[in-house]
Protein backbone atom coordinates (compact mmCIF):
# COMPACT_ATOMS: atom_id res chain seq x y z
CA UNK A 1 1.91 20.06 -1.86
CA UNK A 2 0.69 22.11 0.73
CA UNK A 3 0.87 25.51 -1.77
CA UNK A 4 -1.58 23.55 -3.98
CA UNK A 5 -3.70 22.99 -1.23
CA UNK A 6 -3.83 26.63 0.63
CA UNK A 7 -4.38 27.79 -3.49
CA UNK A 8 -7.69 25.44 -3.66
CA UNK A 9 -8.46 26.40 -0.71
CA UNK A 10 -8.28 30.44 -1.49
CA UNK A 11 -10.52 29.75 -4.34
CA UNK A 12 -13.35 27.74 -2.77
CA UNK A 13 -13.50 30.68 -0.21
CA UNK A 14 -13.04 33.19 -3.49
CA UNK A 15 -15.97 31.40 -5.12
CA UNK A 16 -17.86 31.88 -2.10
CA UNK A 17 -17.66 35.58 -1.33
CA UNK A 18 -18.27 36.08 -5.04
CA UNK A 19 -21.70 34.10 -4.56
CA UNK A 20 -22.23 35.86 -1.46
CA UNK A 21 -22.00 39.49 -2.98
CA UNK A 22 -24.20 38.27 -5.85
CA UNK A 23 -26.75 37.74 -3.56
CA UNK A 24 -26.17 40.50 -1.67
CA UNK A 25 -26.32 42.43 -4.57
CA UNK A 26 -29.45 41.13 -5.98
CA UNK A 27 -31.99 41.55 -3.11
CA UNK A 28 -30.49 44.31 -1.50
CA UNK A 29 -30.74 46.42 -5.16
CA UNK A 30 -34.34 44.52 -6.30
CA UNK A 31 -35.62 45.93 -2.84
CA UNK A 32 -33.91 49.55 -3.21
CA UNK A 33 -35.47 49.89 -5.97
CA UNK A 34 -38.74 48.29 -5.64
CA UNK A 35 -39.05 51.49 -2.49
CA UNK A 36 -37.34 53.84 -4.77
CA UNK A 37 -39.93 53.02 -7.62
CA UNK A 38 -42.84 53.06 -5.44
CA UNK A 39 -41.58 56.39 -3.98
CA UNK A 40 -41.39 58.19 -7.93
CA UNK A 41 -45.08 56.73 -8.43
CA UNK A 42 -46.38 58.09 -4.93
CA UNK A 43 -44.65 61.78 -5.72
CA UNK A 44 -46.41 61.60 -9.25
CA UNK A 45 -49.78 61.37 -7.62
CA UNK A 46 -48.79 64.31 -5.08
CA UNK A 47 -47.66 66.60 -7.95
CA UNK A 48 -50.14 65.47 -10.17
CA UNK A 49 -51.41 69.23 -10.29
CA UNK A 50 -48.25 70.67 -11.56
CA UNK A 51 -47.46 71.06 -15.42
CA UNK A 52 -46.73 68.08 -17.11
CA UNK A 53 -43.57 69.11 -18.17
CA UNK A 54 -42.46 70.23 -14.71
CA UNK A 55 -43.79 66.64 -13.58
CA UNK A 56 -41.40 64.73 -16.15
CA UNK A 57 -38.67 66.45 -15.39
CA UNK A 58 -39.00 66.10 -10.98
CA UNK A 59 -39.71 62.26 -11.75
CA UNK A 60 -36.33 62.23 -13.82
CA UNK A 61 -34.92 64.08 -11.42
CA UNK A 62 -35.96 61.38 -8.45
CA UNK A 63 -35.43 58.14 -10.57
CA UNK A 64 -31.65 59.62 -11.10
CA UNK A 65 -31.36 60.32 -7.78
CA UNK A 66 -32.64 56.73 -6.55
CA UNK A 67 -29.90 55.61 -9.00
CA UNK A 68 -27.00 57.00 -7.50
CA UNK A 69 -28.52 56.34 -4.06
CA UNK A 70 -28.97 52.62 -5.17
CA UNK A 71 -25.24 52.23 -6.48
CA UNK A 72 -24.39 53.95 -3.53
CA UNK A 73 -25.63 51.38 -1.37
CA UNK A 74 -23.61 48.69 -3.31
CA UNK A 75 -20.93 50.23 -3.03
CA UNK A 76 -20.63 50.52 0.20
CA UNK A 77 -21.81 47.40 1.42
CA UNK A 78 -18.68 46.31 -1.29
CA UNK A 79 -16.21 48.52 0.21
CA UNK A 80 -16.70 47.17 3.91
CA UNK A 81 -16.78 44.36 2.51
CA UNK A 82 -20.33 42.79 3.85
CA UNK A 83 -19.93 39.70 1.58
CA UNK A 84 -17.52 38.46 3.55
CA UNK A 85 -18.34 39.52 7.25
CA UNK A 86 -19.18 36.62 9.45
CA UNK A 87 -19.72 38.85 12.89
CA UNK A 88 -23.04 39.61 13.67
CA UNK A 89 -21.94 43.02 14.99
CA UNK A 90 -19.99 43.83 11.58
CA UNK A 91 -22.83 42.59 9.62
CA UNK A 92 -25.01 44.74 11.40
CA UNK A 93 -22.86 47.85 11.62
CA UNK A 94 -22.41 47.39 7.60
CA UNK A 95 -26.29 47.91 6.82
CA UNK A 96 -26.90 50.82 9.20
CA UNK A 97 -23.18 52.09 7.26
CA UNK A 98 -24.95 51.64 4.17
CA UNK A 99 -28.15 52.78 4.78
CA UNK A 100 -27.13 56.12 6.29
CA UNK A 101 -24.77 57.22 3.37
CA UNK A 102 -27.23 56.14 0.64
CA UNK A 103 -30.02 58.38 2.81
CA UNK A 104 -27.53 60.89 2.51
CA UNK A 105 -26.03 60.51 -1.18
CA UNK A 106 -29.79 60.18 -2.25
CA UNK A 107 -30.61 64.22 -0.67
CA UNK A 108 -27.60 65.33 -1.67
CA UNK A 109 -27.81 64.17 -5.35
CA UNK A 110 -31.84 65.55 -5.36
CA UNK A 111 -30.19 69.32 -4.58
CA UNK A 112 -27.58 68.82 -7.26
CA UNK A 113 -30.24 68.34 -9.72
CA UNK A 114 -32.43 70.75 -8.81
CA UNK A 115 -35.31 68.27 -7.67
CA UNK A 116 -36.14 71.57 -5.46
CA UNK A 117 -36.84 75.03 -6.67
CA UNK A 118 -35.42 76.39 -3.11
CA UNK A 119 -33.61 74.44 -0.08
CA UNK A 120 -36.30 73.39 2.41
CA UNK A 121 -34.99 71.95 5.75
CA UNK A 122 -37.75 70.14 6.77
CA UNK A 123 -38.01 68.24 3.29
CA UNK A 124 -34.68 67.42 3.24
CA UNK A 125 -35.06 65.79 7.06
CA UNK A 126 -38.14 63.97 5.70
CA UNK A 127 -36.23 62.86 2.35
CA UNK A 128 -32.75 61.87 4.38
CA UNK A 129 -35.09 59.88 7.68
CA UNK A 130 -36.95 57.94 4.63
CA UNK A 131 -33.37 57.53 2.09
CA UNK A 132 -32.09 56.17 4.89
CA UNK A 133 -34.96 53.84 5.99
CA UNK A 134 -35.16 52.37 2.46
CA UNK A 135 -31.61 51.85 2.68
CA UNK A 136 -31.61 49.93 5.87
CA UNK A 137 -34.53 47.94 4.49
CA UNK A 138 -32.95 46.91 1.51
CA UNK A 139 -29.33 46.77 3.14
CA UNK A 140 -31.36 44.21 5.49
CA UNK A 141 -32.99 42.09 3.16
CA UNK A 142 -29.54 41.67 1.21
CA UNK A 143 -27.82 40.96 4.46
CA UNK A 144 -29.99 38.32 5.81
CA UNK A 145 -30.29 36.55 2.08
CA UNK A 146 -26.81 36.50 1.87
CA UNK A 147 -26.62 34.80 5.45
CA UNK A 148 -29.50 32.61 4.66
CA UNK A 149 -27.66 31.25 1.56
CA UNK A 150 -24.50 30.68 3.44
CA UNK A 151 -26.74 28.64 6.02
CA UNK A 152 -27.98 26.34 2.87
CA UNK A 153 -24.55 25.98 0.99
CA UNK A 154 -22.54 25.10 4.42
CA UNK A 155 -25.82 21.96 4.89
CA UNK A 156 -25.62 21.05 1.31
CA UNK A 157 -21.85 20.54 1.79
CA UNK A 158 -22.31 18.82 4.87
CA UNK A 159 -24.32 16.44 3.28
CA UNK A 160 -21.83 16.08 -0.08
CA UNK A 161 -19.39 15.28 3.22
CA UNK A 162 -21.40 12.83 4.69
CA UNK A 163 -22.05 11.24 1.35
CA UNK A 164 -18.11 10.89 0.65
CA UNK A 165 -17.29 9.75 4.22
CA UNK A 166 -20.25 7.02 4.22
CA UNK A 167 -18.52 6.18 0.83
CA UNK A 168 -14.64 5.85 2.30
CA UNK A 169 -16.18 4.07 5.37
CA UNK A 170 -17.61 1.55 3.02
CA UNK A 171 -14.42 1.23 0.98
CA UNK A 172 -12.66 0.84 4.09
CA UNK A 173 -14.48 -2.11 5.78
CA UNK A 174 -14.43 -3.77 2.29
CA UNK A 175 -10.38 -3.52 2.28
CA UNK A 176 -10.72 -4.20 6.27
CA UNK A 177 -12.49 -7.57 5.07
CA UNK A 178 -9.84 -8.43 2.45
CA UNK A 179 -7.09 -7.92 4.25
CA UNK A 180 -8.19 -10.05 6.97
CA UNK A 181 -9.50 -12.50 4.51
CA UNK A 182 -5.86 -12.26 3.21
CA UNK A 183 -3.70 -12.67 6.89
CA UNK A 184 -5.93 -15.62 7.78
CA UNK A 185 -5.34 -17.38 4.24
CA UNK A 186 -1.59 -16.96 4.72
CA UNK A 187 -1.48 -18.03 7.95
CA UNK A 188 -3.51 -21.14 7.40
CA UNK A 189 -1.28 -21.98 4.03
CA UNK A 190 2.62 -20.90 5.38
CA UNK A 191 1.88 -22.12 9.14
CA UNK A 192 -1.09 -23.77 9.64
CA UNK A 193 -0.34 -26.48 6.56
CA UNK A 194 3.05 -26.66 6.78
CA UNK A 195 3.25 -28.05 10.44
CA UNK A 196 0.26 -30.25 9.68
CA UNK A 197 2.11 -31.32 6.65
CA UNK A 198 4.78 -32.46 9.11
CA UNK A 199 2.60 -33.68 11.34
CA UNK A 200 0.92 -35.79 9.32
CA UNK A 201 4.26 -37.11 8.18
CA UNK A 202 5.41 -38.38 11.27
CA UNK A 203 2.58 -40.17 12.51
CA UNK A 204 3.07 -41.80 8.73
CA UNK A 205 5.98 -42.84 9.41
CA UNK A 206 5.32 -44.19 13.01
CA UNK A 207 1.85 -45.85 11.91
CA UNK A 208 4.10 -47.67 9.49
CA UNK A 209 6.51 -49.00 11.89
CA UNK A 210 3.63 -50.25 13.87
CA UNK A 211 1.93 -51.99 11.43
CA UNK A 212 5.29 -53.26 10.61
CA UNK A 213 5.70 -54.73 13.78
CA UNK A 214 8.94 -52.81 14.11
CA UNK A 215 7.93 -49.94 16.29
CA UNK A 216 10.42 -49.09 18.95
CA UNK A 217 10.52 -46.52 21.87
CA UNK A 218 11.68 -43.95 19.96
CA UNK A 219 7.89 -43.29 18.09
CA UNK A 220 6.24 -43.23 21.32
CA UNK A 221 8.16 -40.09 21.78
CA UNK A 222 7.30 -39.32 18.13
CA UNK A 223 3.37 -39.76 19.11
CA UNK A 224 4.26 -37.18 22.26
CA UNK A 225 6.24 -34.75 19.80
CA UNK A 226 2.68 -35.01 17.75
CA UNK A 227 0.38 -34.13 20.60
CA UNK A 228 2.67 -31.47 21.98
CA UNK A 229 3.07 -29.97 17.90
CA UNK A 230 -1.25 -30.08 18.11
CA UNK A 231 -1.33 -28.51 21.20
CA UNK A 232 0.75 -25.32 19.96
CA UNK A 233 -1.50 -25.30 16.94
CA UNK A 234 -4.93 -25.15 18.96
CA UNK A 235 -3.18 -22.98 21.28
CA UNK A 236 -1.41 -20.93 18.93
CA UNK A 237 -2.45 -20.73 15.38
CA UNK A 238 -6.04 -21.74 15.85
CA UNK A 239 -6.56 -18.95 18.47
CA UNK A 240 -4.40 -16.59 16.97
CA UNK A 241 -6.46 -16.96 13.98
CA UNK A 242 -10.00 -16.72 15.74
CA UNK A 243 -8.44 -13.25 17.59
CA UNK A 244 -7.28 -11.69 13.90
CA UNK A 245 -11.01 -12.38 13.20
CA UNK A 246 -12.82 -11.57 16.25
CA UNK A 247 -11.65 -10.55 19.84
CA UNK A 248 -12.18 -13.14 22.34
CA UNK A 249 -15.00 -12.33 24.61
CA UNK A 250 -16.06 -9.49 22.48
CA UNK A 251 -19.71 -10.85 22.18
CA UNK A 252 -20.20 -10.20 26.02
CA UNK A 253 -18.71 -7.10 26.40
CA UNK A 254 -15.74 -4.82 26.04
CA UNK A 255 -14.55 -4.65 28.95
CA UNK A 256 -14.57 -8.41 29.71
CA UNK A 257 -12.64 -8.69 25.94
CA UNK A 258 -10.00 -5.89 27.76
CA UNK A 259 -9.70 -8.40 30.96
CA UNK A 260 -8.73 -11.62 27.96
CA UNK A 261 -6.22 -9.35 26.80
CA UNK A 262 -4.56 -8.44 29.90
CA UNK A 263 -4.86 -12.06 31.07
CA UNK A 264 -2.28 -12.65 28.18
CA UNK A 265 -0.32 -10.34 29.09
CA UNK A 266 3.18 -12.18 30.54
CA UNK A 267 3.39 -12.53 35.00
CA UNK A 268 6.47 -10.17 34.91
CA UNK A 269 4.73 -7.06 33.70
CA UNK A 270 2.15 -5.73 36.11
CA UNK A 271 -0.97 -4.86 34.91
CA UNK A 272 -4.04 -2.41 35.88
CA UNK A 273 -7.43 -2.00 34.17
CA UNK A 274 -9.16 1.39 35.47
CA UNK A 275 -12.76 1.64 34.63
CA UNK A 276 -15.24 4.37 34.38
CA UNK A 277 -18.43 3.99 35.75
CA UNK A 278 -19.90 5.79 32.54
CA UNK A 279 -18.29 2.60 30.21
CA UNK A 280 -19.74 0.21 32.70
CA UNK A 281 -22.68 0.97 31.95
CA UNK A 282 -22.62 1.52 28.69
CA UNK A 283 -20.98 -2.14 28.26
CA UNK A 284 -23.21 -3.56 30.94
CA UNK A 285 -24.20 -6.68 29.01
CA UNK A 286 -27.91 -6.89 29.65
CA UNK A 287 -28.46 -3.42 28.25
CA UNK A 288 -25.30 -2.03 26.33
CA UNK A 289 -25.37 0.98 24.48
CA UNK A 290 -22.32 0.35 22.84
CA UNK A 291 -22.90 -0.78 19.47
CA UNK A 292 -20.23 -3.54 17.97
CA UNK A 293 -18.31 -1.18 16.07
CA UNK A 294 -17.81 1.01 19.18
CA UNK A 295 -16.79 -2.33 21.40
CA UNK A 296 -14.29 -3.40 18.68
CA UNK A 297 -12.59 -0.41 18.12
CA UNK A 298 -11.85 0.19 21.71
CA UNK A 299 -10.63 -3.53 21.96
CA UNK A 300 -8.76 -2.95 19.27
CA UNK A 301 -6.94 0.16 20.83
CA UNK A 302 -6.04 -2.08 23.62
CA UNK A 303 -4.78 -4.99 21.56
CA UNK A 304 -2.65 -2.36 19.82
CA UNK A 305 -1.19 -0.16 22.78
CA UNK A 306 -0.15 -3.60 24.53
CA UNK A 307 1.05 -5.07 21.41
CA UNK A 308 3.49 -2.80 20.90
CA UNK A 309 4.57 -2.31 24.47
CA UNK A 310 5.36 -5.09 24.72
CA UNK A 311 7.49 -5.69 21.18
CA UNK A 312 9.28 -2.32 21.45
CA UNK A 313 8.70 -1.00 25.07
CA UNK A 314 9.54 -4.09 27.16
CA UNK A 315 7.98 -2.66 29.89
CA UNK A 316 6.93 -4.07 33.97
CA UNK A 317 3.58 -2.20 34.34
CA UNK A 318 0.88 -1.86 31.90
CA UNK A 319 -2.44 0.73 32.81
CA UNK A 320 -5.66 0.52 30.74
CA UNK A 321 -7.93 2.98 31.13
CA UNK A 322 -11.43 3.18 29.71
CA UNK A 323 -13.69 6.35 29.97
CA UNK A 324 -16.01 8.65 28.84
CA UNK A 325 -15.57 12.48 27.89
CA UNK A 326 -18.44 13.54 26.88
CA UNK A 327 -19.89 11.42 24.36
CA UNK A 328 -16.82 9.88 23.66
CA UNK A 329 -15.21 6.69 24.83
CA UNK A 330 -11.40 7.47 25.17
CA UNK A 331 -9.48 3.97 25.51
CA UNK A 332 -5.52 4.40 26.63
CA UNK A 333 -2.64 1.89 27.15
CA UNK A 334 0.59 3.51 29.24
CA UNK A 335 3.19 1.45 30.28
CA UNK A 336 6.76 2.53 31.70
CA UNK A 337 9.05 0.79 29.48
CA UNK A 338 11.85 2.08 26.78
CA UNK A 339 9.44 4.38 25.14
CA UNK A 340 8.39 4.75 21.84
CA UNK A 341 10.70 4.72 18.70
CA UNK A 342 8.96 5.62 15.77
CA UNK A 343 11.76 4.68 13.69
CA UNK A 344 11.89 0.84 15.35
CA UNK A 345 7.75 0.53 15.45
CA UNK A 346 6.25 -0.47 12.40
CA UNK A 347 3.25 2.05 11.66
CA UNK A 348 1.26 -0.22 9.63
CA UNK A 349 -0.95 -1.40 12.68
CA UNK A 350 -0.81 1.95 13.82
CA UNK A 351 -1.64 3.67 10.63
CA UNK A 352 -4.82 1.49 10.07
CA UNK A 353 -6.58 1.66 13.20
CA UNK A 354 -6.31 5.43 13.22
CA UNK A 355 -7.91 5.14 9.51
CA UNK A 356 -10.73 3.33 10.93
CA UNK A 357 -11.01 5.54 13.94
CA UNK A 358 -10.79 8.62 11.42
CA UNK A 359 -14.05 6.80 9.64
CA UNK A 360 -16.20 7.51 12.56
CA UNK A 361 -14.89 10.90 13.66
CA UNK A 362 -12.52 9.51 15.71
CA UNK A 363 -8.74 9.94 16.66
CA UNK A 364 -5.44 7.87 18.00
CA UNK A 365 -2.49 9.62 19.16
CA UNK A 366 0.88 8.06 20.38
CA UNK A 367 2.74 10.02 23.18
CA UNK A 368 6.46 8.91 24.15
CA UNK A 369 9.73 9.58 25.07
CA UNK A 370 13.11 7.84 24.40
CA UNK A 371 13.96 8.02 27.74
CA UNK A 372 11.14 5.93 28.93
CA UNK A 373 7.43 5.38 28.78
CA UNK A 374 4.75 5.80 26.09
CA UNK A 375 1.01 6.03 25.91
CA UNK A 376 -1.35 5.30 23.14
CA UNK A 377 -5.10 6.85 23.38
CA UNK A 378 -8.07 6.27 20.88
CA UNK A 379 -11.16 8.45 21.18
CA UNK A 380 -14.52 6.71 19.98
CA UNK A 381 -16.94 8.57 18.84
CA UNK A 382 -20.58 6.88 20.88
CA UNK A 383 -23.33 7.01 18.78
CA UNK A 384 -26.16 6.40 21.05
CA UNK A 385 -24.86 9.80 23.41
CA UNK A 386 -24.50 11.28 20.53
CA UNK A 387 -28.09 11.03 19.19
CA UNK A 388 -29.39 11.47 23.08
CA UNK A 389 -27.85 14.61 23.34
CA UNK A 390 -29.24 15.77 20.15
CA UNK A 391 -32.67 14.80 20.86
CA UNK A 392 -32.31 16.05 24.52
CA UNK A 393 -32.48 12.71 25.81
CA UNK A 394 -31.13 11.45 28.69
CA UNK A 395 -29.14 8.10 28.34
């Protein structure tokens, strides 16, 4: 799995140098030879008293040697590679490279074919200082092309990202929904009914009795059995059901939602809530910044570190801390108990709030040992900082 992966990777970054030395390729020749052309047509005006056979066969002579100077050029900004440099100081070490040896190829190839009738020193200099200058030009041009179309392609992937992840994080809160849909129609159906279903049976039964005229002591302790039974269902299944939905408190604030969780929490195990005077005022209730996603999600990180301390941990302190890094909210739940067994905790819980955290950039990470303790932490991901520190804003 992971072979098929690094080979899909290897060929996205393939296809990308390959685009990038197209590009390269392109401007950096179009503008060699743009200079080189206008070069030939500014010696045939200088020469234009010579004999016109003589004149044919210098501009020949030049166009060739523009040629090789031009392939030149390519080939070396090939052979160090250029395409796929990504360090400014390589990049610019490979057009001065490039533009030096083409200056140089470009003289050189002009004496080969006899472009001269005898060496002249200072005509070579002025040939080589202006090879080389079209070279850097061009080398240039190619260069910064190639880097601007890198710049484009990495945005216009970006926003294919963005695109897919708004796309999963709409998938997700529409299985989110069902599922929750789901656990609160079974537990209304196998709990919620069934008791009532007994419930309603027994007052039956004792209603009858009384209208009988045959009611005895023992249905007054029937009617008690009722009211206790209704009592563990408002107290129990009724709330239980309202949390699954919606954390209690959660409209105020998260923080005051944190305090109804650790209110729960059994009198043996201690508990300690430390705060962060960044989240306090971010949750302050008459001007939060924390949107409801952000609330919930660190809620839910709570709910979920003391959940399982408390089913596989059996721990006597519990910490909760909420603070900021930056502009994210990190939420953790450490407690001192057994530590955590991955192979005794069920990951399902787990596994889907670190999918929804994942939907808004976000992460959860368990840290235990089996010989004792374990802490759970969720980074969120703040919107509002976010865009405040893009725009230079100060929240």
């Amino acid at each position: 799995m992971t072979g098929a992966a690094d080979g899909e990777s290897l060929t996205v970054l393939e296809k990308d140098a390959l685009a990038d030395l197209g590009v390269l390729y392109m401007v950096s020749g179009s503008f060699a030879a743009a200079y080189g052309m206008a070069g030939v047509v500014q010696f045939m005006f200088l020469v234009g008293g010579t004999e016109p056979g003589e004149q044919v066969r210098t501009v020949w002579i030049r166009s060739l040697a523009n040629i090789i100077a031009i392939v030149t050029l390519l080939c070396v900004l090939y052979l160090w590679r250029q395409h796929k440099r990504t360090r400014g100081d390589q990049l610019r070490f490979g057009v001065f490279l490039a533009g030096a040896v083409a200056g140089v190829v470009r003289v050189l190839a002009q004496l080969a074919l006899g472009a001269y009738a005898y060496f002249e020193p200072e005509v070579s200099f002025i040939e080589l200082a202006s090879g080389s200058l079209i070279g850097l030009v061009a080398a240039g041009a190619g260069t910064w092309a190639m880097l601007s179309h890198r710049g484009r392609r990495r945005q216009t992937r970006a926003a294919q990202q963005l695109a897919v992840q708004r796309a999963l994080a709409v998938a997700a809160l529409e299985y989110e929904e069902v599922r929750v849909r789901r656990d609160v129609a079974d537990g209304l159906h196998a709990s919620l009914q069934q008791r009532l279903v007994m419930i309603i049976a027994k007052v039956g039964e004792a209603a009858g009795r009384v209208r009988a005229g045959s009611a005895t002591p023992e249905d007054a302790g029937t009617l008690d059995d009722v009211r206790q039974s209704l009592d563990r269902i408002r107290e129990v299944d009724v709330r239980g059901l309202s949390r699954l939905l919606y954390p209690e408190h959660l409209e105020v604030g998260m923080i005051p939602a944190v305090r109804t969780l650790l209110r729960r929490v059994p009198a043996s195990v201690a508990t300690r809530l430390e705060l962060d005077p960044a989240v306090r005022a971010a949750d302050d209730p008459e001007n939060p910044t924390l949107t409801s996603t952000e609330r919930l999600l660190g809620t839910r990180v709570v709910e979920e570190g003391i959940g399982n301390a408390l089913r596989h941990g059996h721990p006597t302190r519990l910490m909760v801390s909420l603070g900021m890094d930056g502009t994210v909210l990190t939420v953790s739940v450490e407690d001192d108990g057994g530590g955590f067994d991955e192979s005794a905790a069920s990951p399902n819980g787990l596994a889907r709030l670190a999918q929804r955290l994942a939907i808004v950039g976000g992460e959860l990470r368990v840290v235990g040992h089996a010989a004792g303790g374990a802490r759970l932490t969720g980074r969120v991901p703040l919107t509002f900082l976010s865009s405040s520190r893009t725009s230079g804003v100060s929240p």
